[in-house]
Protein backbone atom coordinates (compact mmCIF):
# COMPACT_ATOMS: atom_id res chain seq x y z
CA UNK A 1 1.97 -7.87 -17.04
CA UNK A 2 -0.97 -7.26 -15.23
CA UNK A 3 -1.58 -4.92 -12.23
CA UNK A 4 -1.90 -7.61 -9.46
CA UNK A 5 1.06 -9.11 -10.73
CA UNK A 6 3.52 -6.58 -11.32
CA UNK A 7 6.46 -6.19 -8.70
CA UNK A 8 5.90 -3.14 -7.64
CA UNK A 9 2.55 -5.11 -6.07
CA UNK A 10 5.14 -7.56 -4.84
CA UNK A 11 6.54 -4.58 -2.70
CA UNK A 12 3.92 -3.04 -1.31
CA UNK A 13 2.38 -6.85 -0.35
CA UNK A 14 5.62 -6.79 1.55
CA UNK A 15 6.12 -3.75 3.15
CA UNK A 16 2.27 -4.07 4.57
CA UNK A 17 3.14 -7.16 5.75
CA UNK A 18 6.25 -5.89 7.65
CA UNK A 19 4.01 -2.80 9.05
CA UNK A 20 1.90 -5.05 10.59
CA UNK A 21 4.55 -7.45 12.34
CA UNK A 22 5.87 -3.98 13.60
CA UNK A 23 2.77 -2.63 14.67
CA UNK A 24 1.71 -6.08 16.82
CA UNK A 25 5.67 -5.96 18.15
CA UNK A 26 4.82 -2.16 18.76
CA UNK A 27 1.86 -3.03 20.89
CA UNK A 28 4.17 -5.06 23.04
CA UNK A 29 6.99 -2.95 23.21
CA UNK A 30 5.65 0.62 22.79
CA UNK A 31 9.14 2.42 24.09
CA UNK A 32 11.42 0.35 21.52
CA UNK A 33 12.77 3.62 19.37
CA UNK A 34 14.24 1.33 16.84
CA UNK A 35 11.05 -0.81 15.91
CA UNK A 36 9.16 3.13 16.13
CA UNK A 37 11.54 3.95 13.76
CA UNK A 38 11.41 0.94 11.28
CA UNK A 39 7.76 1.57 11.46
CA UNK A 40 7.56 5.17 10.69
CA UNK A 41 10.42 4.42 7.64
CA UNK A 42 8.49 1.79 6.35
CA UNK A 43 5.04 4.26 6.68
CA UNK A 44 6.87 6.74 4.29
CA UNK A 45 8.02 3.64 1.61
CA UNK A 46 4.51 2.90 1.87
CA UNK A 47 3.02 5.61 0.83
CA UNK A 48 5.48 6.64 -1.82
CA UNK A 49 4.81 2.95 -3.21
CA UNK A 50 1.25 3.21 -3.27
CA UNK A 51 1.30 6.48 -4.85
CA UNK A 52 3.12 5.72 -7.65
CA UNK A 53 0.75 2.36 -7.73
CA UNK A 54 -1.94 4.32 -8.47
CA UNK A 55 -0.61 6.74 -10.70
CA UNK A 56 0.36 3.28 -12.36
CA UNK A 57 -3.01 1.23 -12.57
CA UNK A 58 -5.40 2.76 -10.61
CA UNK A 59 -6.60 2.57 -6.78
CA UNK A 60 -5.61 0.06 -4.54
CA UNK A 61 -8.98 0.33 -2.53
CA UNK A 62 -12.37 2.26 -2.49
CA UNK A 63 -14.07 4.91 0.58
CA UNK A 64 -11.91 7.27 0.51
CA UNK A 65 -8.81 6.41 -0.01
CA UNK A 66 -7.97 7.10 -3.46
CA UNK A 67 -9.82 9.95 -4.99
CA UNK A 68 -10.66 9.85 -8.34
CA UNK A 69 -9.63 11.75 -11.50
CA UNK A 70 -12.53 13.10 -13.83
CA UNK A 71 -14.71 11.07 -14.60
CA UNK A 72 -15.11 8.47 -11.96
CA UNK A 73 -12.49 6.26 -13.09
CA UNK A 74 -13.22 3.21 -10.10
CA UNK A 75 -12.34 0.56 -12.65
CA UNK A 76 -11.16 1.22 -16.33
CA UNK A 77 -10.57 -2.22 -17.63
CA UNK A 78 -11.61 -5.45 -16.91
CA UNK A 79 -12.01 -7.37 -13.42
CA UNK A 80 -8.95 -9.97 -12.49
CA UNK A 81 -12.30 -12.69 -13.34
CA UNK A 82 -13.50 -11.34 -16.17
């Protein structure tokens, strides 16, 4: 199975998409502590997801937000085209 189809991928695909619907509701309804809550829950799982992601197959994206080990290890195998 290959990285972009993997279900851990499946999860964070997910849990982005229910961080934005939270952060547009959010927008609307900046006082709701519930949907604050959700959102700050869902910021941790995240996180936690993409970390062990990358441990996993490598960055998710470039600039910055996934440092790389010695040496530059941007992409170690081939592209989803290739």
């Amino acid at each position: 199975m290959d990285r972009y189809h993997c279900p851990m991928m499946r999860q964070l695909q997910e849990v982005s998409f229910a961080l934005v619907e939270l952060n547009l509701y959010l927008d609307n309804y900046p006082t709701n502590q519930q949907a604050l809550a959700d959102f700050n829950n869902l910021s941790q799982k995240y996180l936690e997801l993409k970390t062990m992601y990358e441990a996993q197959y490598g960055p998710l994206a470039n600039f910055g937000y996934a440092p790389s080990q010695y040496p530059w290890q941007w992409v170690c195998e081939p592209w989803p085209w290739e």
